[in-house]
Protein backbone atom coordinates (compact mmCIF):
# COMPACT_ATOMS: atom_id res chain seq x y z
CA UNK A 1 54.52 32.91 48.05
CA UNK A 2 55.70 33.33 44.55
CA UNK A 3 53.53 30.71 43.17
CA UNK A 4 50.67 32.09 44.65
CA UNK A 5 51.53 35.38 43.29
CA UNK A 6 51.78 33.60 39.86
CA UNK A 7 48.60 31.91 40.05
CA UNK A 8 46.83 35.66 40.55
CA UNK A 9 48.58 37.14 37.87
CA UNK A 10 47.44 33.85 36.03
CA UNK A 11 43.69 34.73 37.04
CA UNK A 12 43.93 38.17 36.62
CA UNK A 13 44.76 37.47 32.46
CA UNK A 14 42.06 34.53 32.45
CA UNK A 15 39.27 36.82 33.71
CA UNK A 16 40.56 39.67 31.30
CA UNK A 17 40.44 36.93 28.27
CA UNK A 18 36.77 36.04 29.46
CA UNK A 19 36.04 39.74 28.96
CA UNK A 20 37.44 39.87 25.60
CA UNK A 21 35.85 36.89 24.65
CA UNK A 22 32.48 37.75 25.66
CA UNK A 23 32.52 41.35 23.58
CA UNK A 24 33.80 39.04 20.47
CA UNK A 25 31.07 36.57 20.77
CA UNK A 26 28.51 39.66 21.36
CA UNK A 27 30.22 41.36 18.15
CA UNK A 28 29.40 38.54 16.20
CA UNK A 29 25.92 37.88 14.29
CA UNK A 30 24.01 38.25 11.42
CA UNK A 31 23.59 41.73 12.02
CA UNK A 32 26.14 43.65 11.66
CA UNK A 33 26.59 46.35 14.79
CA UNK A 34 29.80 48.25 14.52
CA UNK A 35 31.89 47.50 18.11
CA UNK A 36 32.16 50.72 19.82
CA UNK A 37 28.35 50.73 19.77
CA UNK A 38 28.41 47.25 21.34
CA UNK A 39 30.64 48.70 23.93
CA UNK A 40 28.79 51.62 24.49
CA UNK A 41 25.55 49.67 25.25
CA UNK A 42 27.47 47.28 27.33
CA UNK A 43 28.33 50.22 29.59
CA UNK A 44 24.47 51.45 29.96
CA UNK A 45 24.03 53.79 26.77
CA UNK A 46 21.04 53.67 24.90
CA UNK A 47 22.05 53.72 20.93
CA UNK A 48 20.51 55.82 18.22
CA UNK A 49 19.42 52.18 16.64
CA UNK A 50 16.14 50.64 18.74
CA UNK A 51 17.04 47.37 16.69
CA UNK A 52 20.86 46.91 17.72
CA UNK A 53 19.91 47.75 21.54
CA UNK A 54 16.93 44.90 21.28
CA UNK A 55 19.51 42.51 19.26
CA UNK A 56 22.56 42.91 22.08
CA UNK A 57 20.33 42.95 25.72
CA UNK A 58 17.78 40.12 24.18
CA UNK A 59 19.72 38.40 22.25
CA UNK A 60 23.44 38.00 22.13
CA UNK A 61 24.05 39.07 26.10
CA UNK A 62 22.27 35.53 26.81
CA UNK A 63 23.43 34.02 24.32
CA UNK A 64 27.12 34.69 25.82
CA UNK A 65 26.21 33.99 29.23
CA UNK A 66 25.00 30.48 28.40
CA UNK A 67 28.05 29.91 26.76
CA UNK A 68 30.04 30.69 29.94
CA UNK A 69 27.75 28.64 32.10
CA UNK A 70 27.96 25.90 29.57
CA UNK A 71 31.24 25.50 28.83
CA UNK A 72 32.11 26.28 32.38
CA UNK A 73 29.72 23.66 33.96
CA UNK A 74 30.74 21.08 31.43
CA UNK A 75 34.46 21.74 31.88
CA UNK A 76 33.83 21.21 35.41
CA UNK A 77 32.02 18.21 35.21
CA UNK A 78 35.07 16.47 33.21
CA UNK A 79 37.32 17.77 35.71
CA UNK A 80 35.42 15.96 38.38
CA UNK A 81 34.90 12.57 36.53
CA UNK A 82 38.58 12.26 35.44
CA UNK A 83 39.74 13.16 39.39
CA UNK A 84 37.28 10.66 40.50
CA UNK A 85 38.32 7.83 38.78
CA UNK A 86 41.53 8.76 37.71
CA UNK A 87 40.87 8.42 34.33
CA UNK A 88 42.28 10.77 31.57
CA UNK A 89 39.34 9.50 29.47
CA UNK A 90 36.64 10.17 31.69
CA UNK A 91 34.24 12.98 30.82
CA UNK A 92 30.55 14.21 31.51
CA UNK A 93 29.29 10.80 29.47
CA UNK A 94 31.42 8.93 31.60
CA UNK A 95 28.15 8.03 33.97
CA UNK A 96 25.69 7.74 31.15
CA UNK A 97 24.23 10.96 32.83
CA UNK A 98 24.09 13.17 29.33
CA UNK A 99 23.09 9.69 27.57
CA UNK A 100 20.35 9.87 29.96
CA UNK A 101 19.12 13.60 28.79
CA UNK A 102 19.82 12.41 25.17
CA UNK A 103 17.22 9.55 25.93
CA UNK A 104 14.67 11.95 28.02
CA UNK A 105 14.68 13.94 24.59
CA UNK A 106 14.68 11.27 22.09
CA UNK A 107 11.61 9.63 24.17
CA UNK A 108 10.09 13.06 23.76
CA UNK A 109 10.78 14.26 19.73
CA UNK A 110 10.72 10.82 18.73
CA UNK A 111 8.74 8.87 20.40
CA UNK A 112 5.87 11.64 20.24
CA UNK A 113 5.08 9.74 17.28
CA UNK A 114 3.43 7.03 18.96
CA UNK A 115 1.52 9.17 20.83
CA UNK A 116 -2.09 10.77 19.93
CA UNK A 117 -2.31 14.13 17.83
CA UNK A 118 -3.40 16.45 20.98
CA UNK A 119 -0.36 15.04 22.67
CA UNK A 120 2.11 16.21 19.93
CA UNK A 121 1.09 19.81 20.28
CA UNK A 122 1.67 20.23 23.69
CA UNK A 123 5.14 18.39 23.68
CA UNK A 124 7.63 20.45 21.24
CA UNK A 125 8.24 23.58 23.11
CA UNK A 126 11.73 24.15 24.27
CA UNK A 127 10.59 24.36 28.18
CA UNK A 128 9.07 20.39 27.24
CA UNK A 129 12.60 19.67 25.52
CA UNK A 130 14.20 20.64 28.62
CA UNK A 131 12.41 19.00 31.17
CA UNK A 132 12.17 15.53 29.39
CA UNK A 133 15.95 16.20 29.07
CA UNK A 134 16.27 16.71 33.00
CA UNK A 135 14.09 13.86 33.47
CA UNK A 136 15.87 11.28 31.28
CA UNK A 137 19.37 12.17 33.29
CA UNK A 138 18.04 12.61 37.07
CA UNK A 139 16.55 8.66 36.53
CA UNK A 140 19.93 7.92 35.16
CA UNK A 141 21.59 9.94 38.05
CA UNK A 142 18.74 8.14 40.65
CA UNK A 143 20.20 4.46 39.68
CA UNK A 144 23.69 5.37 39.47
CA UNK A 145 23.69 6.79 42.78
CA UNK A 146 21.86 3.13 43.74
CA UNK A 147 24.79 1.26 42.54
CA UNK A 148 27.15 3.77 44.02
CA UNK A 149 26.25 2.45 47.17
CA UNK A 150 26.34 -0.96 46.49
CA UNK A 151 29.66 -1.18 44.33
CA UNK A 152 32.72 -0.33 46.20
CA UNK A 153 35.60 -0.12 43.04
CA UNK A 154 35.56 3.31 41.43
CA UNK A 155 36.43 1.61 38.07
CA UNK A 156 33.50 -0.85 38.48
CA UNK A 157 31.36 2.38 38.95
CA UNK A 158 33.09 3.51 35.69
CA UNK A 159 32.39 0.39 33.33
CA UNK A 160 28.46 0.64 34.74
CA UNK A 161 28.09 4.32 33.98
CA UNK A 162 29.59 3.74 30.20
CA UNK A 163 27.21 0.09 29.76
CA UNK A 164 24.17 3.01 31.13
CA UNK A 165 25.27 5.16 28.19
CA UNK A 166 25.26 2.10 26.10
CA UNK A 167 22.05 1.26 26.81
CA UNK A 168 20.48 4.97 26.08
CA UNK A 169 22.25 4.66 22.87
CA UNK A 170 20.71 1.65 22.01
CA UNK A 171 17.04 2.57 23.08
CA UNK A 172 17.68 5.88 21.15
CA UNK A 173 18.93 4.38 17.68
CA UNK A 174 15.24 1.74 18.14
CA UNK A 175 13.44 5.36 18.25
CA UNK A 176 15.20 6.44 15.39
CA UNK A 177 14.29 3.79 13.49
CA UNK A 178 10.71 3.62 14.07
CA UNK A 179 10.33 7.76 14.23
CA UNK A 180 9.19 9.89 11.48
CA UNK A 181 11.31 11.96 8.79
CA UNK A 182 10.16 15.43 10.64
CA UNK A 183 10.84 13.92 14.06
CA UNK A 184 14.01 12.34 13.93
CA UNK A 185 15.45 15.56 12.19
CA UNK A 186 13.97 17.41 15.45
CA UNK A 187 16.27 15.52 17.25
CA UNK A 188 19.11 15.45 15.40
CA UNK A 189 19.18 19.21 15.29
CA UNK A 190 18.51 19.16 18.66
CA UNK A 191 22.01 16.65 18.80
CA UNK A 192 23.75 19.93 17.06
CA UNK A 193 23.77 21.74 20.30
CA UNK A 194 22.74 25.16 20.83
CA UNK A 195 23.47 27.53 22.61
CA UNK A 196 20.95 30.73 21.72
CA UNK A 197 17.69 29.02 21.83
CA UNK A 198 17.10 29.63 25.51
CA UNK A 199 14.45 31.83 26.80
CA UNK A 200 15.19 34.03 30.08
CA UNK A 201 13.44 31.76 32.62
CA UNK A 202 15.32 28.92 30.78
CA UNK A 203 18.61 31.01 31.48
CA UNK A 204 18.12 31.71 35.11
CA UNK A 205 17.12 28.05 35.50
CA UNK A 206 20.39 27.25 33.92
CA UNK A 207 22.32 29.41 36.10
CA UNK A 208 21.20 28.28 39.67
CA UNK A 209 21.85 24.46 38.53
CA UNK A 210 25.47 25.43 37.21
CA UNK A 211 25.90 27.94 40.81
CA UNK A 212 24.47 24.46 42.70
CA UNK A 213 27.00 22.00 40.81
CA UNK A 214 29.91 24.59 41.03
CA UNK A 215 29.23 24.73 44.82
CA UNK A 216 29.12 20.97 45.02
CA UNK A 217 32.29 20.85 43.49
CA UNK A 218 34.15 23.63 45.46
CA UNK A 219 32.95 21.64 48.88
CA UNK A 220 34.64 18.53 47.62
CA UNK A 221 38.29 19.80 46.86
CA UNK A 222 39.50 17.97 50.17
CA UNK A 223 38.03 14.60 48.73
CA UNK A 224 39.17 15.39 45.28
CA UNK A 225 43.13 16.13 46.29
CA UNK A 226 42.88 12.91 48.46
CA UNK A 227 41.81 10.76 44.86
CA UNK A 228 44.34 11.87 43.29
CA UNK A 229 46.49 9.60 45.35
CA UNK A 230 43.94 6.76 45.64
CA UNK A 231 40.99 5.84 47.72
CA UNK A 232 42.79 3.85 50.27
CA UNK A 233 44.90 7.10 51.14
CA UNK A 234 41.38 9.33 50.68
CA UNK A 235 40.40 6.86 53.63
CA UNK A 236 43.45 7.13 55.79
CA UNK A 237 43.45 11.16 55.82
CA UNK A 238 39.19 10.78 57.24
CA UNK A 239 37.73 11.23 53.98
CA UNK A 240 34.03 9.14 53.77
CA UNK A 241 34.62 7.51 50.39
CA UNK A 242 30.57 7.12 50.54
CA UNK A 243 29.82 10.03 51.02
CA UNK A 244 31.68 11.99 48.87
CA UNK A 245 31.40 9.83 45.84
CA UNK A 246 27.66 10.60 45.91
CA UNK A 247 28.08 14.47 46.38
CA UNK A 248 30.67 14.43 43.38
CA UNK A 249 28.21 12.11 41.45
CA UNK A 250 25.53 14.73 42.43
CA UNK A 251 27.86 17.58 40.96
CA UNK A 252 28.37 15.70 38.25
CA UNK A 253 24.74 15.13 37.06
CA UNK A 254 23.55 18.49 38.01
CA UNK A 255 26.24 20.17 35.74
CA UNK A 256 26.28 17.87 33.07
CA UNK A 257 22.95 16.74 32.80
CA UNK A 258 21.34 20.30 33.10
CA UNK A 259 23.83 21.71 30.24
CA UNK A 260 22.55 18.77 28.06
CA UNK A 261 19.17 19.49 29.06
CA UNK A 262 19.09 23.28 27.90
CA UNK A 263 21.86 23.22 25.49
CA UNK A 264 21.93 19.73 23.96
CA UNK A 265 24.59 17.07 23.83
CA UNK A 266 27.96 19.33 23.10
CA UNK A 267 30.96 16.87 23.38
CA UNK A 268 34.93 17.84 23.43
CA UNK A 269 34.74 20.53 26.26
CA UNK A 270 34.30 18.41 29.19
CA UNK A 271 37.00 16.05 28.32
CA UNK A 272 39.79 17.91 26.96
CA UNK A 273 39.86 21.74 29.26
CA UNK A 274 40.72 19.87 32.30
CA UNK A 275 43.62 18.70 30.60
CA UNK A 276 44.13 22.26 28.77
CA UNK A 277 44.53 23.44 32.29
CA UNK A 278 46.68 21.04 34.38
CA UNK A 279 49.38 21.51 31.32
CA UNK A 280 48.83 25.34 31.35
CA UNK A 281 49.06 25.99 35.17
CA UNK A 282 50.98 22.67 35.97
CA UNK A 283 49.19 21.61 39.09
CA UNK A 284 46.58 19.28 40.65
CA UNK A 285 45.47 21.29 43.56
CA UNK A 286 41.71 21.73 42.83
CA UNK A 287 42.05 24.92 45.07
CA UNK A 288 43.40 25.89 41.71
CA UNK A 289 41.91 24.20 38.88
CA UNK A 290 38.13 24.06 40.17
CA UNK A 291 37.94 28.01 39.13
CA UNK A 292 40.67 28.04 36.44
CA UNK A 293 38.65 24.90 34.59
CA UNK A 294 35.73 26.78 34.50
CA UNK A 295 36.90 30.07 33.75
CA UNK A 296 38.81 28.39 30.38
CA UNK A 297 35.68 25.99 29.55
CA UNK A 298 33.72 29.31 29.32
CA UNK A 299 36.33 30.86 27.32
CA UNK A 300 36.26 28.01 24.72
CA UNK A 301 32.96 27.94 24.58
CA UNK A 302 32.40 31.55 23.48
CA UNK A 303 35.07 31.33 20.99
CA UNK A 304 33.98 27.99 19.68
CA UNK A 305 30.19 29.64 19.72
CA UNK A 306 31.66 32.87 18.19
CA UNK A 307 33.09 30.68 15.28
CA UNK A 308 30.33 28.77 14.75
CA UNK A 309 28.02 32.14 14.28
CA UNK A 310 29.56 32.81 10.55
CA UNK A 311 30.21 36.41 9.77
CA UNK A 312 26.88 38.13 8.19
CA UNK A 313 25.08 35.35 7.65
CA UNK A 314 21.84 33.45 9.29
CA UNK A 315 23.45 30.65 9.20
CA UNK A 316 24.86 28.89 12.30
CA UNK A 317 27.23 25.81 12.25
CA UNK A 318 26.95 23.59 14.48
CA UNK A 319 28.12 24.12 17.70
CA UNK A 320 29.32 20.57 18.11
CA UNK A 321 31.28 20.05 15.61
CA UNK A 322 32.85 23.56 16.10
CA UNK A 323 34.02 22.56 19.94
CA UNK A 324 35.89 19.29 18.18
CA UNK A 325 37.64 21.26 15.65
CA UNK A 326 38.85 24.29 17.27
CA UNK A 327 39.80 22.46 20.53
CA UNK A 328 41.33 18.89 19.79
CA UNK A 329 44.44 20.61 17.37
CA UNK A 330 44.87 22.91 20.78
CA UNK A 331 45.00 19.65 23.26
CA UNK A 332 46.97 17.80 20.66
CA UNK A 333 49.52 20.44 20.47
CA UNK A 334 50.21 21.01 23.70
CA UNK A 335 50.55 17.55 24.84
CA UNK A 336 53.03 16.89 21.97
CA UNK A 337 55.06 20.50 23.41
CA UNK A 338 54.86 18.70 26.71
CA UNK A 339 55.39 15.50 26.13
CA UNK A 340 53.17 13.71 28.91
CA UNK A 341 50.35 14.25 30.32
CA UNK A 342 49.67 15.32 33.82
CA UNK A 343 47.31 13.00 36.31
């Protein structure tokens, strides 16, 4: 009873964070908009400035929101992967399903090149990027979910998903070669990461594949628990090793691939918040750490996106390298405080 009364209070602060979080990412731009107007038009007020109320609701409101949905759906992902094969390594590349949207768009920016003029003109909008994105990691998801059937040892599963990633990496550096100067910077700002480029549709899109994985993932917490103390006792307690494998592969590929697709290829946040969270709340029920893992994968991601956006300026730094520098000094601190590492 006490713990559970902990964990609430614990939720209670997490969700209040969240809040604060998402009024200092929407506080942050190249305009400057002084923050009790912010709040004001947060809470329904129309402000004296047309321009600041356009900037906020069409701008920096979605711009936020993606970052909880990506952060959150990568987070989740890692958690997932690392559960599955009870790896402390294992993140949303672990399956070569992100490698496979890295591919989707590489085939698209880069190897557009090959292709006729007319085709070129149709191909670089971001609703193009995206799809070619999804594309490249459902076929990844498609054959991975083939040998899921066939290969019965999660670690074998493992070493295939990282040889698919391999692979993309391989078929993406021979399209960097041959590409063009213009194209292969497309896609290496595209590698940045972003998370304000997205158009509304793009955003609602976004949303029901994170609500899908997140529901995925919440239907699985009996099969996840049960990992944690192998496969063989997953079996014993009824637990179709089958079957759930492919519905947390499907989880997987729908929250990690569709956050690469829309937002690019943002690394650090799906391997290290699971393990941010097990050391903060000290616990492997998933009951707990399914909503807690998303809730501080959003938060990281709007501070990390918040950082990147530097004060007053146009400029925006990129969103990948911001995740890696704010987060790994966190994870490497508090696994030096604790001295081990839960799993």
């Amino acid at each position: 009873m006490h713990a559970t009364k902990s964990y609430q209070i614990s939720f209670v602060l997490i969700l209040i964070a969240l809040i604060l979080a998402g009024v200092l990412n929407i506080s942050s731009g190249s305009v400057f908009i002084p923050f009790w107007d912010i709040v004001s038009a947060l809470f329904g007020d129309t402000l004296k400035e047309e321009s600041w109320q356009y900037i906020i609701w069409n701008y920096r409101v979605p711009k936020a929101f993606t970052s909880i949905l990506v952060g959150g759906g990568l987070s989740l992902s890692g958690l997932l992967m690392q559960t599955l094969f009870r790896n402390p390594l294992a993140g949303p590349f672990v399956l070569g399903i992100s490698s496979g949207a890295s591919l989707g768009a590489a085939l698209l920016l880069m190897g557009v090149s090959m292709l006729s003029g007319w085709t070129s003109f149709t191909l670089f909008s971001d609703i193009s990027l995206a799809i070619a994105a999804s594309v490249g990691s459902f076929l990844v998801l498609l054959v991975v979910l083939m040998v899921a059937q066939r290969v019965k040892d999660t670690m074998a599963l493992l070493i295939i998903g990282l040889m698919f990633g391999s692979i993309t990496s391989a078929i993406v550096s021979v399209l960097a070669y041959f590409s063009t100067a213009e194209n292969l910077q497309r896609f290496i700002f595209w590698s940045f990461g972003s998370v304000g480029n997205l158009s509304s549709q793009q955003v609602v899109l976004l949303f029901g594949i994170v609500v899908l994985g997140t529901v995925l993932s919440i239907a699985s917490i009996k099969p996840l628990n049960a990992y944690l103390l192998g496969e063989h006792y997953a079996q014993s307690l009824g637990v179709s090793l089958k079957k759930s494998k492919i519905v947390i592969i499907v989880a997987t590929g729908l929250l990690a691939g569709g956050v690469t697709a829309f937002a690019g290829p943002i690394a650090f946040i799906g391997l290290a918040v699971p393990h941010l969270t097990r050391q903060i709340f000290d616990t492997m029920e998933h009951r707990i750490l399914i909503p807690a893992v998303f809730l501080y994968g959003a938060i990281l991601m709007l501070l990390c996106d918040t950082v990147a956006q530097l004060p007053n300026s146009a400029h925006l730094l990129p969103i990948n390298a911001i995740t890696s520098l704010v987060g790994a000094p966190v994870v490497i601190w508090l696994l030096v405080r604790k001295r081990k590492m839960l799993f």
